[in-house]
Protein backbone atom coordinates (compact mmCIF):
# COMPACT_ATOMS: atom_id res chain seq x y z
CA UNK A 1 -50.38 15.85 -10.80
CA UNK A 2 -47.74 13.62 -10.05
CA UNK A 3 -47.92 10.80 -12.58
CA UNK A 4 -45.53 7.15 -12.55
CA UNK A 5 -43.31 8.46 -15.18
CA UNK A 6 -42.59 11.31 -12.75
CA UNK A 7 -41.80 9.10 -9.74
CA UNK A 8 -40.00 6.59 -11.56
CA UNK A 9 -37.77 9.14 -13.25
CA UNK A 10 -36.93 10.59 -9.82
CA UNK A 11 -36.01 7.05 -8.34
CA UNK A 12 -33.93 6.75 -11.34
CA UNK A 13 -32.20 10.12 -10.66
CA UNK A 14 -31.53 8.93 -7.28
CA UNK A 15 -30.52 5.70 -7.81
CA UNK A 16 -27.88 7.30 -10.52
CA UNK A 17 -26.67 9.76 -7.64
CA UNK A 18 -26.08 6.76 -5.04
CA UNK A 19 -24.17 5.11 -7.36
CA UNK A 20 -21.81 7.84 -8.37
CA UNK A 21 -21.69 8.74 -4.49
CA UNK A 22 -20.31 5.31 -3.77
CA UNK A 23 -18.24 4.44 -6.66
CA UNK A 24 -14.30 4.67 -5.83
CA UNK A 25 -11.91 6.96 -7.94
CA UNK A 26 -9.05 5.80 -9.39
CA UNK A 27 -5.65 6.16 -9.07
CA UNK A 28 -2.71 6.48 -11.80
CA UNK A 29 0.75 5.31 -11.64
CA UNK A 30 3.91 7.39 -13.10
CA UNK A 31 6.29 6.08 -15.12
CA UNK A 32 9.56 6.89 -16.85
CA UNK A 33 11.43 5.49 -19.95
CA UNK A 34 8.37 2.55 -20.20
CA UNK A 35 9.54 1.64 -16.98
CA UNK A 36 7.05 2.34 -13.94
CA UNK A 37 8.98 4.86 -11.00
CA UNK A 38 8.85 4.14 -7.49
CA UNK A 39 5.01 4.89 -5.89
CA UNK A 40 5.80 7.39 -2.88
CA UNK A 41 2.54 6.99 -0.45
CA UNK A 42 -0.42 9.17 -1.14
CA UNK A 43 -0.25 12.31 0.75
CA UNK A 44 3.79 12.02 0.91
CA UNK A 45 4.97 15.21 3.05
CA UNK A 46 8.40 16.98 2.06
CA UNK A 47 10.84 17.39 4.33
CA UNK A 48 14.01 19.15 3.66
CA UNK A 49 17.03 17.17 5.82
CA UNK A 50 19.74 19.54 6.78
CA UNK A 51 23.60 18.97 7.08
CA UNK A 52 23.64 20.58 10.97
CA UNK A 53 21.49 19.29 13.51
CA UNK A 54 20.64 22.34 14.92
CA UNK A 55 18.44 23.90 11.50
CA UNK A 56 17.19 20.03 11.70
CA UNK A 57 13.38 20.14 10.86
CA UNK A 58 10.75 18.21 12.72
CA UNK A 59 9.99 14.58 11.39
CA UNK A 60 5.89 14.36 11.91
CA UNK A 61 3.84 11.17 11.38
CA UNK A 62 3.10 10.02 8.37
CA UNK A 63 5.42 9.33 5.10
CA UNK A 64 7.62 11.84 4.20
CA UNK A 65 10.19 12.40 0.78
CA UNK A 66 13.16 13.97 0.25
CA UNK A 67 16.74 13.53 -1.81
CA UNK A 68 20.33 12.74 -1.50
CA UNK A 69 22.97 13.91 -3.25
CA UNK A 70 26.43 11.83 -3.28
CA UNK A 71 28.13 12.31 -0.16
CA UNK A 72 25.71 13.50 1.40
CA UNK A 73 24.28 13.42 4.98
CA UNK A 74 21.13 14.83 6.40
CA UNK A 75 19.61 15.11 9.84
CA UNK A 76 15.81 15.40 11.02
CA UNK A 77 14.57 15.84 14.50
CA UNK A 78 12.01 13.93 16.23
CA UNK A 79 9.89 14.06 19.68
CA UNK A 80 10.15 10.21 21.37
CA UNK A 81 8.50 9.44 24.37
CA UNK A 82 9.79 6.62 27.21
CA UNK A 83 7.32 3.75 25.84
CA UNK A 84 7.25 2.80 22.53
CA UNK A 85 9.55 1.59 19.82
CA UNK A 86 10.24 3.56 17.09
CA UNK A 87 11.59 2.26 13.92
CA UNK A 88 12.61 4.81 11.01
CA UNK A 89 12.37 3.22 7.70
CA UNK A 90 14.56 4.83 4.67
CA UNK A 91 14.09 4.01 1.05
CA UNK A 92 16.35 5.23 -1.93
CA UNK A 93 14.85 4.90 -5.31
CA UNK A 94 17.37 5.87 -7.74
CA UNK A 95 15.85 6.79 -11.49
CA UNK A 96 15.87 4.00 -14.40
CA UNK A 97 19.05 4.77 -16.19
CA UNK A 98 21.43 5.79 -12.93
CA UNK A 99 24.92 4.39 -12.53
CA UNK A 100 25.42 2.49 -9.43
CA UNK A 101 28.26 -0.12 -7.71
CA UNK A 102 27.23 -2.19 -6.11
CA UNK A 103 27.93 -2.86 -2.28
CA UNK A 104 30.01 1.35 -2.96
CA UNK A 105 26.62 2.47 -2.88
CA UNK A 106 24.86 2.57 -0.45
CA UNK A 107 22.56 4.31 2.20
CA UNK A 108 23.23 4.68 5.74
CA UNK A 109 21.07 5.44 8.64
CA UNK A 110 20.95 5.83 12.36
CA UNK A 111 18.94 6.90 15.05
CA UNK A 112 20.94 9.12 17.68
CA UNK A 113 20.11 11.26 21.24
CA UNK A 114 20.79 14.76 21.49
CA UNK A 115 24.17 13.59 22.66
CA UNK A 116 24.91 12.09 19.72
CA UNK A 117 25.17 8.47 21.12
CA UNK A 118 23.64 6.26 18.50
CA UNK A 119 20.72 4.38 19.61
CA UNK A 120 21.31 1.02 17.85
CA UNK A 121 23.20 -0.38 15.47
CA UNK A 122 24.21 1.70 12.56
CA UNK A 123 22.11 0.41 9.60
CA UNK A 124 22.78 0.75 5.75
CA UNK A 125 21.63 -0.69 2.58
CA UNK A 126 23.67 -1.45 -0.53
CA UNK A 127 23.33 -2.59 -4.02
CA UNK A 128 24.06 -5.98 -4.90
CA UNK A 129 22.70 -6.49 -8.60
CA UNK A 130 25.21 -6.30 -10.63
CA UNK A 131 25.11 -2.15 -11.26
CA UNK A 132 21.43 -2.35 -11.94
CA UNK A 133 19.50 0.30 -9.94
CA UNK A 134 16.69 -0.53 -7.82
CA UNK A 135 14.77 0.87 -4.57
CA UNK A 136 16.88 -0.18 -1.62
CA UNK A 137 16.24 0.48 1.96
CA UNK A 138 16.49 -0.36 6.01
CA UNK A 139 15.09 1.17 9.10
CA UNK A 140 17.08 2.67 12.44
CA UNK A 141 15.48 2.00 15.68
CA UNK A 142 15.25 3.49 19.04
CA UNK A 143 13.90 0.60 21.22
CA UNK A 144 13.30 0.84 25.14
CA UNK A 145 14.02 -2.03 27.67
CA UNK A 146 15.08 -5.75 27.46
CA UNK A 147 18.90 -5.16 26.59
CA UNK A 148 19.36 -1.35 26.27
CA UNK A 149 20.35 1.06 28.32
CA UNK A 150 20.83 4.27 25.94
CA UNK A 151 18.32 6.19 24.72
CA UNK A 152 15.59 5.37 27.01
CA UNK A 153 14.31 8.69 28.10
CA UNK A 154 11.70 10.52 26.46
CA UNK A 155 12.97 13.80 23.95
CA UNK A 156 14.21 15.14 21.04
CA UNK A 157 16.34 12.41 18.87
CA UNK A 158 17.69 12.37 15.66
CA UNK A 159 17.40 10.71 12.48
CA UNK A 160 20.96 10.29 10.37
CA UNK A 161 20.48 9.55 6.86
CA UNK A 162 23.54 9.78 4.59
CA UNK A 163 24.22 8.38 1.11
CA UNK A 164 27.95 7.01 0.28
CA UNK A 165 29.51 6.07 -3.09
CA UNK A 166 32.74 6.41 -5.43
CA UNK A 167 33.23 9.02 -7.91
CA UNK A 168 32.73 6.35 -10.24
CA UNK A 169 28.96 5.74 -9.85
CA UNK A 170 26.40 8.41 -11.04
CA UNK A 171 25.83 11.99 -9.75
CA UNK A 172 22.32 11.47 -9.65
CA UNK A 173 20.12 12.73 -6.84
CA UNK A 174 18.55 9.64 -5.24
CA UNK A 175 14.82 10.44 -4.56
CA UNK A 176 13.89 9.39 -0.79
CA UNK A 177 10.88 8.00 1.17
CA UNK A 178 11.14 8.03 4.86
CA UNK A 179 8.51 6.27 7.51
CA UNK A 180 8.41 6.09 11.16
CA UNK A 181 6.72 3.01 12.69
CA UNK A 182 5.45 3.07 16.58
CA UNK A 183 5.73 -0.47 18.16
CA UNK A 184 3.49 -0.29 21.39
CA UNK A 185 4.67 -1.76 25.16
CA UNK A 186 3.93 -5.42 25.81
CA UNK A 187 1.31 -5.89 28.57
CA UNK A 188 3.72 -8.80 30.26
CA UNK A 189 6.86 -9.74 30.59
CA UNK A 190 9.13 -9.58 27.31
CA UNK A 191 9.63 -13.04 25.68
CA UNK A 192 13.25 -14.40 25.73
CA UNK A 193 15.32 -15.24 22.39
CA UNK A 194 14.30 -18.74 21.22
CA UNK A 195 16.30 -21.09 21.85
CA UNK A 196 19.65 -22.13 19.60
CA UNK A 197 19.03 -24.88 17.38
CA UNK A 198 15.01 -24.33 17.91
CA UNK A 199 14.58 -23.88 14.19
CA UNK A 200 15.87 -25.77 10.93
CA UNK A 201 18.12 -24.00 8.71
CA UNK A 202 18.23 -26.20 5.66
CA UNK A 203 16.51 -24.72 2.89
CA UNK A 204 12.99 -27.13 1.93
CA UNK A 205 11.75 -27.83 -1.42
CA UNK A 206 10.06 -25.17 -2.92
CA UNK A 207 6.03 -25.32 -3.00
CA UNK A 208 5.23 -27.19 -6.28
CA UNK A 209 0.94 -28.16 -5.10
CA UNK A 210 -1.80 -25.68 -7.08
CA UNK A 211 -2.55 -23.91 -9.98
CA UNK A 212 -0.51 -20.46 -10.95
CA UNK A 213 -3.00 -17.43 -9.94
CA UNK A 214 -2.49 -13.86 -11.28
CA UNK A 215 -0.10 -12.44 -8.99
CA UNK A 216 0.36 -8.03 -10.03
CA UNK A 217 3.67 -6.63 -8.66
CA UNK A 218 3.36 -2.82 -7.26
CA UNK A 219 6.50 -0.38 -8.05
CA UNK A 220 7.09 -0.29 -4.21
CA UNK A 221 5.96 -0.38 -0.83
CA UNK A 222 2.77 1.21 -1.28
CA UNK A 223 1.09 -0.17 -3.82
CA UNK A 224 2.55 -3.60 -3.61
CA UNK A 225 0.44 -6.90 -4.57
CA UNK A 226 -0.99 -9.21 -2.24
CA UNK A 227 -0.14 -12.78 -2.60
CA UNK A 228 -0.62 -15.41 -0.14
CA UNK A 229 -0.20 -19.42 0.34
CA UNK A 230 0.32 -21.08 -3.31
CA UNK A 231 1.99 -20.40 -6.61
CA UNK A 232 1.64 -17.08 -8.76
CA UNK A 233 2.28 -16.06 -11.85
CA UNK A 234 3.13 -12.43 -12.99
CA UNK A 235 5.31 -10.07 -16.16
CA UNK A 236 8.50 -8.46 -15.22
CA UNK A 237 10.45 -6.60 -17.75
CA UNK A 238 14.25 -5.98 -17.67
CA UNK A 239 15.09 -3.14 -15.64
CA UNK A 240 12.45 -3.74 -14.06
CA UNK A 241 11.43 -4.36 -10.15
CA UNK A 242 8.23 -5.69 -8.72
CA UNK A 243 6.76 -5.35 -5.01
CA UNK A 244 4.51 -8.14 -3.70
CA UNK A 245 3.75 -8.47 0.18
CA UNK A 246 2.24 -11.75 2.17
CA UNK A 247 0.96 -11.74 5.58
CA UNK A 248 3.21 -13.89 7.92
CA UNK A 249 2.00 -14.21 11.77
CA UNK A 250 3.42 -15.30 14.88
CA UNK A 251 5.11 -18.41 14.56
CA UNK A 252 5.18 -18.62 10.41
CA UNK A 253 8.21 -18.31 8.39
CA UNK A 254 8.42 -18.03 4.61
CA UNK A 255 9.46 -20.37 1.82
CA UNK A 256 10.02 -18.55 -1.28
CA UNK A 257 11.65 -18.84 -5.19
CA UNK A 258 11.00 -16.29 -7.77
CA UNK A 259 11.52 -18.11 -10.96
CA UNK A 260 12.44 -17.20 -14.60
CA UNK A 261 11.62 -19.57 -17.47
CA UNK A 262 13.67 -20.65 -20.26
CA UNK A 263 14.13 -18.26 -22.61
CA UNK A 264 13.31 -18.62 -26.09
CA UNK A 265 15.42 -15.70 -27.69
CA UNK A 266 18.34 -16.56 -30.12
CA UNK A 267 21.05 -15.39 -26.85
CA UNK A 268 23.68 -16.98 -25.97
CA UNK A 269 25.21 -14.82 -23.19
CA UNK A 270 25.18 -14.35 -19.20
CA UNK A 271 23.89 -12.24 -16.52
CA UNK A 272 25.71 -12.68 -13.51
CA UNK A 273 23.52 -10.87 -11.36
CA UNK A 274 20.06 -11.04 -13.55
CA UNK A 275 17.30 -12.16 -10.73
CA UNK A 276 17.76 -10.51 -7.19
CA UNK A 277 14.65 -11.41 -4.51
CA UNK A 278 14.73 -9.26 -1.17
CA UNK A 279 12.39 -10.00 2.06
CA UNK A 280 11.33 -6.19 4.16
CA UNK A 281 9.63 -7.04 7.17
CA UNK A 282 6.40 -4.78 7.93
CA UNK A 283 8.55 -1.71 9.27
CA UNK A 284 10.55 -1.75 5.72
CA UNK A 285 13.82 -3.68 7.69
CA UNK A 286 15.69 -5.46 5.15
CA UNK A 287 15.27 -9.71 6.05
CA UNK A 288 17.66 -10.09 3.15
CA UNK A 289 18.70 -8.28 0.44
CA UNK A 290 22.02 -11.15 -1.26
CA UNK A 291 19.62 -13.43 -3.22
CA UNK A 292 20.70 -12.40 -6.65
CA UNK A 293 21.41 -15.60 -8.74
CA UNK A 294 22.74 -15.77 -12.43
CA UNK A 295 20.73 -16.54 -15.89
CA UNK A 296 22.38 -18.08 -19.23
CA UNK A 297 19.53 -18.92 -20.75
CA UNK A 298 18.01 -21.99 -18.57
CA UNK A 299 15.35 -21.85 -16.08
CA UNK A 300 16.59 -19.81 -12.57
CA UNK A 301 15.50 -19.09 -9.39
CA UNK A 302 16.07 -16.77 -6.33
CA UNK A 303 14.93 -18.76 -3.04
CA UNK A 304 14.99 -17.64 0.40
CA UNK A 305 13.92 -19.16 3.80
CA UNK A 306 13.40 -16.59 6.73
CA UNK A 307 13.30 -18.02 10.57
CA UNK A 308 10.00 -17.85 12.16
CA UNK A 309 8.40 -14.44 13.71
CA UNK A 310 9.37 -14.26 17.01
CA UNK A 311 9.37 -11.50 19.37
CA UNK A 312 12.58 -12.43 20.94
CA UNK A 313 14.30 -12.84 17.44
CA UNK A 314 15.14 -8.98 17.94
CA UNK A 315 17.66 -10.45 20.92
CA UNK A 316 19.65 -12.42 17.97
CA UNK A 317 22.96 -12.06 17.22
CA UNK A 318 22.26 -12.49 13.32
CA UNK A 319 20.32 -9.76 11.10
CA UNK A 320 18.40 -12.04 9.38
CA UNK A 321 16.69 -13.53 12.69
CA UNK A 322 16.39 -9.79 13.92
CA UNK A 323 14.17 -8.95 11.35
CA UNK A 324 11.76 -11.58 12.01
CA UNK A 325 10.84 -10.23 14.91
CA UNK A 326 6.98 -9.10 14.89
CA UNK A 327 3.63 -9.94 12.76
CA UNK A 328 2.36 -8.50 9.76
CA UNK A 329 3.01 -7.73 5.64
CA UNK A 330 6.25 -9.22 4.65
CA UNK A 331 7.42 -7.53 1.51
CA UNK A 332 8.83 -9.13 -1.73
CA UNK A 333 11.51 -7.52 -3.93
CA UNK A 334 11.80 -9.05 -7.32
CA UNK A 335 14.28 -7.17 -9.84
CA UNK A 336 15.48 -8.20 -13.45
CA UNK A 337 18.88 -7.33 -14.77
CA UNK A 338 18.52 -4.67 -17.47
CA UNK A 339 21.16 -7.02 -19.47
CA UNK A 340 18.41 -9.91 -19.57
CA UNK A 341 16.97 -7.78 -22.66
CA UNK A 342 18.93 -9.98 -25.04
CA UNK A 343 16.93 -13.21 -23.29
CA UNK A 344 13.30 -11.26 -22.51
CA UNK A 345 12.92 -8.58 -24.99
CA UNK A 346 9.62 -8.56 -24.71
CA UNK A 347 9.15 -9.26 -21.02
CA UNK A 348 9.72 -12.37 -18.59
CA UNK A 349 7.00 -14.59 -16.88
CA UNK A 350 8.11 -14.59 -13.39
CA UNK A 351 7.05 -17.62 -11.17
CA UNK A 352 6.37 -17.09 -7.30
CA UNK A 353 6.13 -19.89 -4.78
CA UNK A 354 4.96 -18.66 -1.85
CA UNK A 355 4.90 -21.22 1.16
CA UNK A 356 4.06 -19.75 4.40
CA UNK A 357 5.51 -22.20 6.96
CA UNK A 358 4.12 -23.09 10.50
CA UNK A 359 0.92 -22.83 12.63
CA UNK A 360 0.09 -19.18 13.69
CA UNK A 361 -0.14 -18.41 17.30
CA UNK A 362 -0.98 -15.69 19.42
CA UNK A 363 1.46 -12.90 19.98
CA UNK A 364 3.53 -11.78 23.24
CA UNK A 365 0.07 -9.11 23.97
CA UNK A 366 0.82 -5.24 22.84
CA UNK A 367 -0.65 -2.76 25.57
CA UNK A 368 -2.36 -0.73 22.97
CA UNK A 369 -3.52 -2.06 19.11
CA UNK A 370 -1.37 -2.02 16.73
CA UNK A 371 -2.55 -2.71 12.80
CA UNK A 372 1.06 -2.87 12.03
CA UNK A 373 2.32 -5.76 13.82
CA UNK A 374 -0.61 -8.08 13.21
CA UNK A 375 -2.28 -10.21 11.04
CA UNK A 376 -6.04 -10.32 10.54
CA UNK A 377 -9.16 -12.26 8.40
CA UNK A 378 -9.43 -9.48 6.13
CA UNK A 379 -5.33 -9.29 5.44
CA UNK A 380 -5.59 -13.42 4.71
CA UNK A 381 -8.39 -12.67 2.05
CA UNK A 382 -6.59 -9.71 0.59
CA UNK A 383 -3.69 -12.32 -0.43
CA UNK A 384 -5.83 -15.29 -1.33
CA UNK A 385 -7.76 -12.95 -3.54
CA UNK A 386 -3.95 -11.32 -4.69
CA UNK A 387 -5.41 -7.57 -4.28
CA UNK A 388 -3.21 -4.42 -4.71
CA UNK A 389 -2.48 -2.17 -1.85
CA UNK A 390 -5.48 0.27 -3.76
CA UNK A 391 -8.13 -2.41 -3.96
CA UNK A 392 -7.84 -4.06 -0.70
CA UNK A 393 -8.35 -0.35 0.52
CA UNK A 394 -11.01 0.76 -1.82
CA UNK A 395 -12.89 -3.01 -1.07
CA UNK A 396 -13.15 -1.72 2.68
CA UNK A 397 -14.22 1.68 1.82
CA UNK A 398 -16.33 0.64 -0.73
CA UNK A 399 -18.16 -1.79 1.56
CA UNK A 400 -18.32 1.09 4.17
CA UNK A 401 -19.75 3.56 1.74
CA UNK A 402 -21.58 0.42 0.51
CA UNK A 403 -23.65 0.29 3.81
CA UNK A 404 -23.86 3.88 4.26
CA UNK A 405 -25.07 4.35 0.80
CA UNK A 406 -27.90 1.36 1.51
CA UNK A 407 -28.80 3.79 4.40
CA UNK A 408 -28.82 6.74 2.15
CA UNK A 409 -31.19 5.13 -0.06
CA UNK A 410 -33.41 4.43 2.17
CA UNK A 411 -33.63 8.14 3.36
CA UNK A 412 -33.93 9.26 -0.24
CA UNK A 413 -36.31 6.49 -1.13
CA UNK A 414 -38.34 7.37 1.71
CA UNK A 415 -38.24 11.54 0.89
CA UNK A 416 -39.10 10.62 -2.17
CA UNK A 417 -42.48 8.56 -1.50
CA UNK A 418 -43.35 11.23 1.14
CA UNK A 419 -42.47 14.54 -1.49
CA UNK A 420 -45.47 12.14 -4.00
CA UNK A 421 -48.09 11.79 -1.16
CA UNK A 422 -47.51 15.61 -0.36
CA UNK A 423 -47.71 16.40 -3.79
CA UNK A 424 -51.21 14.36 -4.79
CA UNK A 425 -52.99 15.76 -1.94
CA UNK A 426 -51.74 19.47 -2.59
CA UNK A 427 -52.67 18.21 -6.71
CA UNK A 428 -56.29 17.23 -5.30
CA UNK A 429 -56.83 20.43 -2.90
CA UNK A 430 -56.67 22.69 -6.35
CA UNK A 431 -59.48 20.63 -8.04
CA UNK A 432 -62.99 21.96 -7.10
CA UNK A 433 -64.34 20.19 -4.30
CA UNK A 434 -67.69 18.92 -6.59
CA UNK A 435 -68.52 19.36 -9.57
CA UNK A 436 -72.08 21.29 -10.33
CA UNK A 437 -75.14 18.53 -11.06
CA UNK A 438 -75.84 19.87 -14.44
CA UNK A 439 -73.12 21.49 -17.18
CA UNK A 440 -73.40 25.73 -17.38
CA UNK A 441 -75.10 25.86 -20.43
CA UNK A 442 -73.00 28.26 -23.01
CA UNK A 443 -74.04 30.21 -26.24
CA UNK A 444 -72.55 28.28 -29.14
CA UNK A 445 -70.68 31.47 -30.11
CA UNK A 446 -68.53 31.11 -27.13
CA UNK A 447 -65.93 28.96 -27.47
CA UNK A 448 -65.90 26.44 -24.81
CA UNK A 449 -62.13 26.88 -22.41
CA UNK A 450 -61.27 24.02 -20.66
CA UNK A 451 -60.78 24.57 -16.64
CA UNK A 452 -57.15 25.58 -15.45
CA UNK A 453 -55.25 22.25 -14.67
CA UNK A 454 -53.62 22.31 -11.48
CA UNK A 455 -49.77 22.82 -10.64
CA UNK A 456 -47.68 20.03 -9.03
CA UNK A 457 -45.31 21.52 -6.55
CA UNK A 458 -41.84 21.56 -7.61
CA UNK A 459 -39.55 18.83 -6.90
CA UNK A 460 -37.34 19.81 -3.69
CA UNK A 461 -34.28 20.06 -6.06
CA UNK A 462 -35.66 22.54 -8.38
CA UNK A 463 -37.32 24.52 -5.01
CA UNK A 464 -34.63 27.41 -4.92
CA UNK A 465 -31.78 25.31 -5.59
CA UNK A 466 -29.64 24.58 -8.39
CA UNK A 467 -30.22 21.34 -10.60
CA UNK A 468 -28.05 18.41 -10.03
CA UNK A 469 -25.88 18.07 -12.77
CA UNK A 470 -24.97 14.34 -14.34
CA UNK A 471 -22.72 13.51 -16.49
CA UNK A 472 -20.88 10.49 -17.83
CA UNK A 473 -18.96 8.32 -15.14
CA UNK A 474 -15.87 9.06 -16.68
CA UNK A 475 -16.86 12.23 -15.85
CA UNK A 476 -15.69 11.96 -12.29
């Protein structure tokens, strides 16, 4: 028969299998001389660039890696229609340890027709810190209408990436990560360049209001730290660079100082490039990348002050302003000066004040959704709550499968319940339907045998199939 212990144990079993079904895995980080390495995106494709255009392979969707040697230039090929923007983000992330000069090194970029005309301008990003290696990057674009007239028509373009520098700096091969971004058509008319002298341009006081929350830096793009609105506290080491992004809508414009401390080490030397802070808007296009600011010892601090997003910013003379030009995560770079060992052996608290400036309004109106070039609930919470990249994806799965598993449950639960009632009846069909009035009288030299107790079915997982195997929940 089918007894409590049975039916409890097998709501047990179940309950242990729902919770393993639904509980996210987790993901590692690499790292190299103590230092963490640059986090390509999960599911990264390789692509090999080639010097000629004509071997040039075919640049997909999704991320993609590669490498540059010095001197190098490489070219991949890619199907644009008549519509949509396209932006072509390139990052360099050159190994802890590499030589580099700054503003010699650099990468450059461009996006080009098969006629070779180049659709913008010609982008590039350099090092400014000092010789200190860090991941540096830009994007090409190819946009359509307002003020262009090349590359409008749809078919094959190209995709220039090339990486300069002097025989001085190091041989190393820089690893790559490449993106492409779509930006969809605007239902209306396209918005006009605000107006000169629309917007302040002296720096305000940093944000001083509010307790320090646990901010936790990413090694890059992909698994950067969400902070929002208020002051946050996080551990950088020398050598060391730290990823954070904030969501910034239409209308906003950031505030921002990454702070050191005072140091507390017997040093009495300087770094003249020791703090550098650079702002990526959400296609990876370098805001600014010239904030690095000195230490001796006494409290510093990297500021910055971006103009507000504005779809007509992209119709700005300045670079800066350009950038600003659409909704979305705004990335933070925050790199320490391998020299600022003698002040931090140990590791620097680093102070961010994060003031995200104006009243948020509603965009110019894509003609299709984009989750790139907008700012939700959900991305608010993410950097009030300062989530990584990883949990602010696994919370959303996790309530998904949360849900899902609820209704799983319920199916199980319900199996289960119906599997018991099946098996007490089929348990109370083998007993004999009555029982005679009187016991069979037996001679006492016969031992008395007790009738045959009937079978329970089996469970359905032991019914042909093999047993579900459990282990520990490291297990998986």
């Amino acid at each position: 028969m089918v007894t409590g212990r049975t039916t409890h144990s097998g709501l047990a079993v179940l309950t242990a299998l729902a919770v393993v079904t639904i509980m996210p895995g987790a993901v590692g980080v690499a790292s190299a001389d103590g230092l963490p390495a640059y986090r390509t995106a999960d599911g990264a494709t390789p692509i090999r660039g080639t010097a000629s255009a004509a071997d040039a392979q075919e640049f997909g969707k999704g991320p993609h890696t590669d490498a540059l040697k010095r001197g190098e230039q490489k070219y991949y090929v890619v199907t644009l229609d008549a519509r949509t923007n396209a932006y072509f983000s390139v990052v360099a992330a050159p190994p802890h340890g590499t030589k580099v000069e700054d503003h010699r090194d650099k990468l450059t970029l461009s996006v080009q027709d098969s006629s070779g005309t180049t659709c913008d301008r010609d982008a590039d990003a350099a090092f400014h810190g000092g010789g200190a290696p860090y991941p540096i990057g830009d994007y090409a674009t190819r946009r359509i209408g307002g003020d262009r007239t090349d590359c409008q028509s749809a078919g094959p373009y190209y995709l220039v990436v090339g990486r300069e520098g002097s025989a001085t700096s190091g041989p190393d091969t820089w690893p790559i990560e490449l993106t492409r971004i779509a930006e969809p058509v605007l239902k209306g008319s396209t918005p006009a360049k605000p107006a000169e002298g629309s917007r302040p341009t002296e720096t305000p006081a940093p944000l001083t209001t509010g307790s320090k929350r646990k901010a936790r830096g990413g090694t890059g793009f992909n698994d950067a730290g969400s902070v929002g609105q208020g002051l946050w506290r996080d551990r950088i080491r020398p050598g060391e660079t730290r990823f954070y992004r904030v969501p910034v809508d239409w209308g906003q414009r950031l505030n921002l100082s990454a702070e050191l401390p005072n140091s507390t080490a017997t040093a009495s030397g300087h770094v003249s490039d020791a703090l550098g802070l650079t702002v990526y808007n959400p296609a990876r296009g370098t805001v600014d990348d010239d904030a690095f600011v000195p230490y001796d010892g006494k409290p510093a601090a990297a500021k910055m002050f971006t103009a507000p997003v504005d779809y007509g910013n992209r119709f700005d003379y300045s670079d800066a302003v350009q950038a600003m030009r659409f909704a979305g995560w705004y990335y933070l770079e925050v790199t320490l000066h391998p020299d600022t060992t003698q002040f931090f052996p140990r590791g620097a608290d680093l102070t961010l004040r994060v003031d995200v400036r104006g009243k948020a309004h509603a965009g110019p109106g894509y003609a299709e959704p984009t989750r790139d070039f907008t700012v939700t609930p959900d991305d608010r919470e993410t950097a009030d709550k300062g989530l990584t990249v990883q949990e602010a994806t696994d919370g959303g799965s996790l309530r998904t499968l949360g849900y899902a598993g609820l209704g799983a449950g319920v199916v199980l639960l319900a199996g289960l319940a119906a599997w018991t009632l099946v098996a007490r009846r089929r348990g109370t069909a083998a007993v004999p339907a009555a029982a005679p009035p009187f016991p069979q009288q037996v001679s006492p030299s016969q031992p008395t045998e007790p009738a045959p107790r009937p079978v329970p079915p089996a469970p359905p997982s032991q019914q042909g199939l093999p047993p579900q195997q459990f282990g520990q929940p490291g297990d998986r």
